[in-house]
N, C-alpha and C. Protein backbone atom coordinates (compact mmCIF):
# COMPACT_ATOMS: atom_id res chain seq x y z
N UNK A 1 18.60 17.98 13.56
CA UNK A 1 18.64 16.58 13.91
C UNK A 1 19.67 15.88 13.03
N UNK A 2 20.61 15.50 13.93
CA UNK A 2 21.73 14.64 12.81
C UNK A 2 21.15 13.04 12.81
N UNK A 3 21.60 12.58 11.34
CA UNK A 3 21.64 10.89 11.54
C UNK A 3 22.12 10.32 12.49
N UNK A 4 21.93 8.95 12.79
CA UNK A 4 22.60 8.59 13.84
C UNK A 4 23.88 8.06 13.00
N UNK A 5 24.75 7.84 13.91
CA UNK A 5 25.84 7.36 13.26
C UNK A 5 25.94 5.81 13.47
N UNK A 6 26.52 4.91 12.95
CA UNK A 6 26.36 3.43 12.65
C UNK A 6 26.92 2.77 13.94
N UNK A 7 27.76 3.45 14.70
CA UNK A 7 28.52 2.91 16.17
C UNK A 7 27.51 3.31 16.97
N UNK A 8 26.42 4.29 17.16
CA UNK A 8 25.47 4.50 18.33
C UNK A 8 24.77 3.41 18.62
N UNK A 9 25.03 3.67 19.79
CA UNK A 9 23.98 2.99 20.48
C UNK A 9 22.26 2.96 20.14
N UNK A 10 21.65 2.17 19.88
CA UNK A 10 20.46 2.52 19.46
C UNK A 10 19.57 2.69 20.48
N UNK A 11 19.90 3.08 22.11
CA UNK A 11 19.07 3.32 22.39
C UNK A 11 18.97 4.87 22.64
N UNK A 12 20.21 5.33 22.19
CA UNK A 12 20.10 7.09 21.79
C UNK A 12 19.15 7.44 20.77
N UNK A 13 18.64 6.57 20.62
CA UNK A 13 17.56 6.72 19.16
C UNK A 13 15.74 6.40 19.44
N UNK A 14 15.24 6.85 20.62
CA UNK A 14 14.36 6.10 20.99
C UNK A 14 13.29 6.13 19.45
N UNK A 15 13.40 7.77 18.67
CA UNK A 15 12.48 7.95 18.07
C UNK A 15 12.34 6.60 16.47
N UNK A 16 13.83 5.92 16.46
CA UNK A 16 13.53 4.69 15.65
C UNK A 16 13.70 3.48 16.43
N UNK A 17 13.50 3.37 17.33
CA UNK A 17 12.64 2.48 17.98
C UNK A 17 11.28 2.49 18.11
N UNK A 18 10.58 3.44 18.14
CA UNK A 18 9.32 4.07 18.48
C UNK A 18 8.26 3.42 16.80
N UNK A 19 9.52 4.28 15.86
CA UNK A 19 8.78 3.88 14.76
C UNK A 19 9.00 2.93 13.99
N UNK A 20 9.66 1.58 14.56
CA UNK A 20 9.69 0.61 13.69
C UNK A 20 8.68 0.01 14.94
N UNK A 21 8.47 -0.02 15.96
CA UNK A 21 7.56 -0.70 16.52
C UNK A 21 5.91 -0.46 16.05
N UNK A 22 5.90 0.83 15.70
CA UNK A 22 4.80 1.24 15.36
C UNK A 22 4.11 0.55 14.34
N UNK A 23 5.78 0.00 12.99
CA UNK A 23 5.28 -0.31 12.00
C UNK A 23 4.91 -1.78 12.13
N UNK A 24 4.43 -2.52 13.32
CA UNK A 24 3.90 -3.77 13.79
C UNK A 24 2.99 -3.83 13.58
N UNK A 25 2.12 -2.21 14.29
CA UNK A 25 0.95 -2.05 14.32
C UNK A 25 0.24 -2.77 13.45
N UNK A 26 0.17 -2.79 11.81
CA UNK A 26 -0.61 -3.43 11.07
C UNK A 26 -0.57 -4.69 10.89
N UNK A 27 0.64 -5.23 10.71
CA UNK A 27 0.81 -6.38 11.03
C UNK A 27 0.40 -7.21 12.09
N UNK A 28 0.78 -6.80 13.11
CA UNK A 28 0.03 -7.62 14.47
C UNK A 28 -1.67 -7.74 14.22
N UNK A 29 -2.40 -6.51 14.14
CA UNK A 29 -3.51 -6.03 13.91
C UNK A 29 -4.39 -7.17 13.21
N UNK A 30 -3.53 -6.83 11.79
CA UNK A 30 -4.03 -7.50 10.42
C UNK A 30 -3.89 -9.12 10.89
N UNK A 31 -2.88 -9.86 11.68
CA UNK A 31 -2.64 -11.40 12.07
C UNK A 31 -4.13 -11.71 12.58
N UNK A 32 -4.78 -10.79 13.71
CA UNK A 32 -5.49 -10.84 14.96
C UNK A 32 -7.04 -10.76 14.04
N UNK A 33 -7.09 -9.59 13.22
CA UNK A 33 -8.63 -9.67 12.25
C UNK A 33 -8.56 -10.92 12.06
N UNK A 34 -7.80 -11.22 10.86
CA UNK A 34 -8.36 -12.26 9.95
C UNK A 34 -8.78 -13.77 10.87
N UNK A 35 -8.44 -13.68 11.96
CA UNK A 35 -9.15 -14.91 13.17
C UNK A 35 -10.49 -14.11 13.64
N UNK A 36 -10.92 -13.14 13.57
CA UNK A 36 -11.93 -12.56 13.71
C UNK A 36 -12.98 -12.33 13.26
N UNK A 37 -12.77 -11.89 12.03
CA UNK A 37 -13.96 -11.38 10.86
C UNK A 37 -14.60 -13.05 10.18
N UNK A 38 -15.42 -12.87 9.61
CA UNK A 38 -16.33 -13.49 9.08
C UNK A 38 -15.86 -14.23 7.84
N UNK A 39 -15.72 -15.63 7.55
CA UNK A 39 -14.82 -15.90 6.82
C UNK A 39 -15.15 -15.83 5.38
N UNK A 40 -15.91 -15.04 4.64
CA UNK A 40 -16.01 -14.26 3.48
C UNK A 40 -15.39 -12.57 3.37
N UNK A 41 -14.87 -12.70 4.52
CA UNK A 41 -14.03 -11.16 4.89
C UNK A 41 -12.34 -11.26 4.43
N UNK A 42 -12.24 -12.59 5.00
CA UNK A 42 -10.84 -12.92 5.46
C UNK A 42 -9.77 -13.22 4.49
N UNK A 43 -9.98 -13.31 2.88
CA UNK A 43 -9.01 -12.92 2.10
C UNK A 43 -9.30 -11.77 1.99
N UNK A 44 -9.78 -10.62 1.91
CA UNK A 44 -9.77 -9.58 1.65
C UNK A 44 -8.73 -8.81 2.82
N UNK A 45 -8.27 -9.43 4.33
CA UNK A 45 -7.99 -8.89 5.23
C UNK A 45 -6.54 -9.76 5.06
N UNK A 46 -6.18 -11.02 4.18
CA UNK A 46 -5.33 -11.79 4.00
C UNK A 46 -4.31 -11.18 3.08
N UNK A 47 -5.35 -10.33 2.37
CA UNK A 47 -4.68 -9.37 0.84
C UNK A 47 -3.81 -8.53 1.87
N UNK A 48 -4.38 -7.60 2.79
CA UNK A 48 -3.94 -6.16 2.74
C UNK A 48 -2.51 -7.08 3.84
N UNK A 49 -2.44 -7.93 4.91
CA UNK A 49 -1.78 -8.25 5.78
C UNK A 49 -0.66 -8.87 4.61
N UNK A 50 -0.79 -9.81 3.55
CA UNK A 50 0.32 -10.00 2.74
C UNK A 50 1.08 -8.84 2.08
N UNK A 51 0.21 -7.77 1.71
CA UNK A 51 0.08 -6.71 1.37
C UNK A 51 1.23 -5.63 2.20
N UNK A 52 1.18 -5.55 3.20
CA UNK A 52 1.87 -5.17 3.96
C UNK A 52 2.86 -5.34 4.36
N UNK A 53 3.03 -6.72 4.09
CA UNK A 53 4.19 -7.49 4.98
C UNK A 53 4.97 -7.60 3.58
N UNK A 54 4.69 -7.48 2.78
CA UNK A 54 5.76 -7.50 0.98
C UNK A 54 6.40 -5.75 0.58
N UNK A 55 5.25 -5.44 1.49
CA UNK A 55 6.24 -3.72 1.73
C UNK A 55 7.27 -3.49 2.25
N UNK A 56 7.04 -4.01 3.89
CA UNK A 56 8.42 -4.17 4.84
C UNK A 56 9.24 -4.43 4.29
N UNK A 57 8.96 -5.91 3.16
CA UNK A 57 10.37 -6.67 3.17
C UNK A 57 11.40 -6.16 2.01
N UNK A 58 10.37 -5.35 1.46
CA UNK A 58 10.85 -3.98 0.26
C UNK A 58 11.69 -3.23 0.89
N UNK A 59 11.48 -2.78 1.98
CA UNK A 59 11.65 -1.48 3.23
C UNK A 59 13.10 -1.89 3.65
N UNK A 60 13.04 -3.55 3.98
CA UNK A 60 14.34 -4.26 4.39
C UNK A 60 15.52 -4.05 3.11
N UNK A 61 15.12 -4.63 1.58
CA UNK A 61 16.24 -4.02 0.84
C UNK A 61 16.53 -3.00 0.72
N UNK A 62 15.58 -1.78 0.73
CA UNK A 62 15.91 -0.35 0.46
C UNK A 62 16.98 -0.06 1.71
N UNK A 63 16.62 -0.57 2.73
CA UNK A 63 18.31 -0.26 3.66
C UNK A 63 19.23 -0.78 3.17
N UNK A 64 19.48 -1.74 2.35
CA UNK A 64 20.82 -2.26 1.86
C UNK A 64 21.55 -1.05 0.70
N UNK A 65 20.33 -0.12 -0.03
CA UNK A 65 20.81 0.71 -1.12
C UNK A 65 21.51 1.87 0.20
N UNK A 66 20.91 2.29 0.99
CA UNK A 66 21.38 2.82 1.68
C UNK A 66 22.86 3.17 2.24
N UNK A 67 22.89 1.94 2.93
CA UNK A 67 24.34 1.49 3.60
C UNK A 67 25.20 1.58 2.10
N UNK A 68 24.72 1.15 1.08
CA UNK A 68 25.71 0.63 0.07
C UNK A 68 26.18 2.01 -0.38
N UNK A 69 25.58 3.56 -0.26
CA UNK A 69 25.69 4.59 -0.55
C UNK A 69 26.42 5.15 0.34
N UNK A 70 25.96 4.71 1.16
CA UNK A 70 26.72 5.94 2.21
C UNK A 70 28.19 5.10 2.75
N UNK A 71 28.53 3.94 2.03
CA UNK A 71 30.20 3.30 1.97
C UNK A 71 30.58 3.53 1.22
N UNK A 72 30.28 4.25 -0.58
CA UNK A 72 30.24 3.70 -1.62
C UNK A 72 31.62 4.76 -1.89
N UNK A 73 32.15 5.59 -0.89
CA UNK A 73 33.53 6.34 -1.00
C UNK A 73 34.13 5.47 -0.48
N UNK A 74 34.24 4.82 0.53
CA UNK A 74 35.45 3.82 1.08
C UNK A 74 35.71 2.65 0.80
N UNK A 75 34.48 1.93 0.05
CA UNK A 75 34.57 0.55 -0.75
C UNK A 75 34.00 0.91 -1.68
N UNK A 76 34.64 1.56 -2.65
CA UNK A 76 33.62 1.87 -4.25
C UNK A 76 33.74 0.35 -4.93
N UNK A 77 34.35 -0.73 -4.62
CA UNK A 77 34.26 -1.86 -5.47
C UNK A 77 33.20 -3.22 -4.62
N UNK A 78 32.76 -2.62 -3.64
CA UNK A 78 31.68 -3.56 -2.79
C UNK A 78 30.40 -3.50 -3.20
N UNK A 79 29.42 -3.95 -3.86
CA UNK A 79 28.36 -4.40 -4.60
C UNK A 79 27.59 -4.83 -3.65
N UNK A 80 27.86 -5.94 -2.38
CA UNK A 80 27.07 -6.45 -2.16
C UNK A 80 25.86 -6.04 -1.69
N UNK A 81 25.74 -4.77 -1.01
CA UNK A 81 24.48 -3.83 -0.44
C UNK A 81 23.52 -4.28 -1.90
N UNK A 82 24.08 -3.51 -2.80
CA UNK A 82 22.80 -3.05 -3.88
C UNK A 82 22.70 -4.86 -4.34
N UNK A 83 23.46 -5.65 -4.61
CA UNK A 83 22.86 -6.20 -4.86
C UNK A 83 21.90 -7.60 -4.31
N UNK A 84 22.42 -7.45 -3.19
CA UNK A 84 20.90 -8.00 -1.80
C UNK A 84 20.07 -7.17 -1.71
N UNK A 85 20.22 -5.65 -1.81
CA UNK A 85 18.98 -4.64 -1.68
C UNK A 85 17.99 -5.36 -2.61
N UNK A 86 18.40 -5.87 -3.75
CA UNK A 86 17.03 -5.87 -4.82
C UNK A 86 16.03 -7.63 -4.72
N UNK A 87 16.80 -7.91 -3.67
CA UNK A 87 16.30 -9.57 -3.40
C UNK A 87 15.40 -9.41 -2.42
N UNK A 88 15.42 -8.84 -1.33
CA UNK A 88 14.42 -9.00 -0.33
C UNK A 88 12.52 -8.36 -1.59
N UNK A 89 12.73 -7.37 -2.15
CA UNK A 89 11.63 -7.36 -3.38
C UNK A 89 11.36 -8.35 -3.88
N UNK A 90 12.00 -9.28 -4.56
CA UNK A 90 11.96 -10.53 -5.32
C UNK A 90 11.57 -11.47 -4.97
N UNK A 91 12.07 -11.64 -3.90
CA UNK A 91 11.52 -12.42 -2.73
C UNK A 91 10.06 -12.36 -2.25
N UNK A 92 9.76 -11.12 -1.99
CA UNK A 92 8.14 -11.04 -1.97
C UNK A 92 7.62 -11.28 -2.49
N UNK A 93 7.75 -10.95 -3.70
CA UNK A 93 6.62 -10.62 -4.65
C UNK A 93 5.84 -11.75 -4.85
N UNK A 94 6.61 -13.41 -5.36
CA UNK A 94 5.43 -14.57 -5.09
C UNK A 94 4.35 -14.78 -3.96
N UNK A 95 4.81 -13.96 -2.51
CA UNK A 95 4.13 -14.17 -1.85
C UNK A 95 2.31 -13.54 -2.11
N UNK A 96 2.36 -12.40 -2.91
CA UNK A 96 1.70 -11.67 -3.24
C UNK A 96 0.40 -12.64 -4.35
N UNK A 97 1.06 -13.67 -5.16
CA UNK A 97 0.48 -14.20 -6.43
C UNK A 97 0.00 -15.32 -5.76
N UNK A 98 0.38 -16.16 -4.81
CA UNK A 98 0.05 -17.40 -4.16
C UNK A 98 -1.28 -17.35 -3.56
N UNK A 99 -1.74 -18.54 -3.06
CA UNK A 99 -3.26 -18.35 -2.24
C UNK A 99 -2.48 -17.81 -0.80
N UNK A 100 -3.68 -17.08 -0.64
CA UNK A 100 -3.33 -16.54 0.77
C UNK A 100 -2.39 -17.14 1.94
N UNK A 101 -3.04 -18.15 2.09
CA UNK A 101 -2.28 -19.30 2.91
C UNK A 101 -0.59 -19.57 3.12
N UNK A 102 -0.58 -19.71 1.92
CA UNK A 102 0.64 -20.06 1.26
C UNK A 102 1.90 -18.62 1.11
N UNK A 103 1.15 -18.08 0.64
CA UNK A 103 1.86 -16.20 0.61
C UNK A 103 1.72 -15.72 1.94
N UNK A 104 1.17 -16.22 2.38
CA UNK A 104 1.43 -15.25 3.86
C UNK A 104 2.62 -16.26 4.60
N UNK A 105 2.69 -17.68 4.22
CA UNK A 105 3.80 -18.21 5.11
C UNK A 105 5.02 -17.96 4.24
N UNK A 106 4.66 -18.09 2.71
CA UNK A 106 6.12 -17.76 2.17
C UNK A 106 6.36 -16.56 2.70
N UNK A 107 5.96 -15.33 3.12
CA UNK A 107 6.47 -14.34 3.40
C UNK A 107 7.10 -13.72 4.81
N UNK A 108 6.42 -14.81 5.74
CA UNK A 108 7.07 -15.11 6.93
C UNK A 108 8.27 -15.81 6.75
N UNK A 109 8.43 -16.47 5.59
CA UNK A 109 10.15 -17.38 5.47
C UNK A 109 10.72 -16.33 5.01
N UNK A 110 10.22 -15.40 4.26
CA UNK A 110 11.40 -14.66 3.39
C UNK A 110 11.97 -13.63 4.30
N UNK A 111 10.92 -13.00 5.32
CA UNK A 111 11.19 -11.92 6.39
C UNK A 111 12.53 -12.98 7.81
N UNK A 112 12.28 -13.94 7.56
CA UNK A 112 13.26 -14.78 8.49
C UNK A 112 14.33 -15.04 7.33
N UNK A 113 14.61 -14.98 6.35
CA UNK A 113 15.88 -15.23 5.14
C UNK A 113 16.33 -13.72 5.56
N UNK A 114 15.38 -12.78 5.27
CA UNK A 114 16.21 -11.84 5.15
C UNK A 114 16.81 -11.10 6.28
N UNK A 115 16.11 -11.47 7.94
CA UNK A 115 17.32 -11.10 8.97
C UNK A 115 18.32 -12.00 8.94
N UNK A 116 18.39 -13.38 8.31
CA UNK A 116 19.86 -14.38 8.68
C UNK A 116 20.58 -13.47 7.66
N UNK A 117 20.15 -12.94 6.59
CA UNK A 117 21.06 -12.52 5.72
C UNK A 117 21.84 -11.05 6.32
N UNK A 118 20.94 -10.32 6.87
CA UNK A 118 21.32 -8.99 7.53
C UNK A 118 22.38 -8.73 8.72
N UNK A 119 22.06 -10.23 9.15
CA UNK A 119 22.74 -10.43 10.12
C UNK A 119 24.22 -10.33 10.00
N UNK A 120 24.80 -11.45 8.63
CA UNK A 120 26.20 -11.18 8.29
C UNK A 120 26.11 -9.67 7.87
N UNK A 121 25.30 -8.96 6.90
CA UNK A 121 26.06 -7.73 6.18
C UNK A 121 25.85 -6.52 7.26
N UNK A 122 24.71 -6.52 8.31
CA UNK A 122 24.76 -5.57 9.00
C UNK A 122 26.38 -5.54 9.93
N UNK A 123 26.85 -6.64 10.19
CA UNK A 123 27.72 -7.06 11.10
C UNK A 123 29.09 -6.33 10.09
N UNK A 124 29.25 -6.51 8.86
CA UNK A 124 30.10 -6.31 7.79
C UNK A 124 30.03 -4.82 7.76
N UNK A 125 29.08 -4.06 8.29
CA UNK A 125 28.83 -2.69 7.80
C UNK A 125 28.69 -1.76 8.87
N UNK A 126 29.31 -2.58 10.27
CA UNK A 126 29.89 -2.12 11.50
C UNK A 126 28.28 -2.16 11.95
N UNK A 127 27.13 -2.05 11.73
CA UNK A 127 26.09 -2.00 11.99
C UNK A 127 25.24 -3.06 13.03
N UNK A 128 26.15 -4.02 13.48
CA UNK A 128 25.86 -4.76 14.45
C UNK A 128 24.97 -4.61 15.94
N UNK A 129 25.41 -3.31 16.08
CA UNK A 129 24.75 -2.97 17.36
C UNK A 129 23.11 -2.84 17.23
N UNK A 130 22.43 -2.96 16.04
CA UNK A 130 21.13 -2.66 15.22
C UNK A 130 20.42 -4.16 15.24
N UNK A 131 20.94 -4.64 15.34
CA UNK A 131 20.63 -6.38 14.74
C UNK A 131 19.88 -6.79 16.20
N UNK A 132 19.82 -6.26 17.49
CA UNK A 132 18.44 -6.37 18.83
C UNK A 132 17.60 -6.12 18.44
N UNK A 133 17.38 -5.00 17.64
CA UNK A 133 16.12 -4.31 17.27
C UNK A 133 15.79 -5.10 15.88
N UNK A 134 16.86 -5.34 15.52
CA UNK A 134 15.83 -5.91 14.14
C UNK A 134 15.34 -7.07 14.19
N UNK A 135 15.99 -8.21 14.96
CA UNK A 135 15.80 -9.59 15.57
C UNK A 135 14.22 -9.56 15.76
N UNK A 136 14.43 -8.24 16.87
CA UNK A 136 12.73 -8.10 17.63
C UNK A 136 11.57 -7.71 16.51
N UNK A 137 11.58 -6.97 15.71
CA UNK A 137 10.68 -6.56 14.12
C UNK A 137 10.50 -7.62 13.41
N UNK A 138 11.82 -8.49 12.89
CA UNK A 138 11.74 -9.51 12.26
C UNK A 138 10.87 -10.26 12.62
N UNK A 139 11.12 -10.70 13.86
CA UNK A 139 10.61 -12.38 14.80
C UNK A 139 8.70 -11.42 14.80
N UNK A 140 8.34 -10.36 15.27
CA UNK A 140 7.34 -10.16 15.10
C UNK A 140 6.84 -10.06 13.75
N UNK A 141 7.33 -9.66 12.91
CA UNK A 141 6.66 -9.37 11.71
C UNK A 141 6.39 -10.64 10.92
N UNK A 142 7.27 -11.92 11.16
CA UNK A 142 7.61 -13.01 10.58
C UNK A 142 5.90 -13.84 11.24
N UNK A 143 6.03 -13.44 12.48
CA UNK A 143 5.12 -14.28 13.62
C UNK A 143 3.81 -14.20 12.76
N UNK A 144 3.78 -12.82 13.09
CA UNK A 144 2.36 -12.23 12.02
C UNK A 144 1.58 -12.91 10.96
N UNK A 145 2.55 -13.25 9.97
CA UNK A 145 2.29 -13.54 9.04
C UNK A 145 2.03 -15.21 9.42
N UNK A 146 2.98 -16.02 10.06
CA UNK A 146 2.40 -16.85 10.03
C UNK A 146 1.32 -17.50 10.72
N UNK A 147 0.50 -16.62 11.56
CA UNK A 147 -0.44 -16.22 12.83
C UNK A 147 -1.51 -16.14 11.18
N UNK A 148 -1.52 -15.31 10.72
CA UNK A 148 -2.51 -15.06 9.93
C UNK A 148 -2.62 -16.05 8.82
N UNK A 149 -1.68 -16.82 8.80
CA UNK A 149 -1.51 -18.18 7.69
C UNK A 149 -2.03 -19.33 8.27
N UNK A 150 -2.33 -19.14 9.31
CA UNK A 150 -2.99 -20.27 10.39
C UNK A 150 -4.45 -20.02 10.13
N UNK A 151 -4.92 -19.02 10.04
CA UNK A 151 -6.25 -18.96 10.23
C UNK A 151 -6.80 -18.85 8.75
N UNK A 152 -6.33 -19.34 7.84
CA UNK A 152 -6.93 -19.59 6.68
C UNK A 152 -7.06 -20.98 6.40
């Protein structure tokens, strides 16, 4: 199985399509409990859904170390990958310390900061053709969170 290469088409790729949709699953899930369960349940279901959603947005910089590696022969003096990789982390992490409420919407802003931001460097890193699919993850994963910031 080769990588895909950065000009493919992503729909030669169904199997990462498949699995970034998958990775909704909890998210959507986790939005939909916490309107459900019993409301002595519902930070505990507020934890794991912030919880989750401060992983992704981890998941989102670790592609920037990525890209920044696999250019890092043809622009050895371009920084900017690694050093946006380590912001989408940083970015979370308050969401994590805040009351639920509050951390679950900061973390819906930061998951919407960090596709406007992806948007220029994916585009910079020929990677443009990627930015449908991530639009669609983002806007859901973002939704999520603030779906589940509603019901607290």
């Amino acid at each position: 199985m080769s990588l895909p290469d950065a000009g493919d088409e992503p729909q030669k790729h169904p199997l990462i399509h498949n699995l970034g949709h998958a990775g909704l699953i909890p998210l959507v899930g986790l939005a939909l409990l916490i309107w459900l369960v019993r409301p002595d349940l519902q930070a505990w279901v507020a934890l794991a859904l912030a919880s989750y959603a401060a992983l992704i947005t981890s998941f989102l910089g670790g592609i920037h170390w990525g890209i920044g590696w696999s250019q890092m022969t043809r622009f050895p003096h371009n920084k900017t990958h690694f050093l946006w990789g380590v912001m989408p982390s940083l970015l979370a992490w308050p969401g994590l310390v805040m009351p639920p409420y509050a951390g679950l919407a900061w973390l819906g802003l930061v998951l919407i900061v960090c596709y406007l931001v992806d948007r220029k460097l994916y585009a910079q890193a020929g990677l443009a053709v990627w930015l449908e699919l991530r639009f669609r993850l983002s806007a859901v994963a973002a939704l999520s969170c603030f779906i589940g910031a509603g019901a607290l």
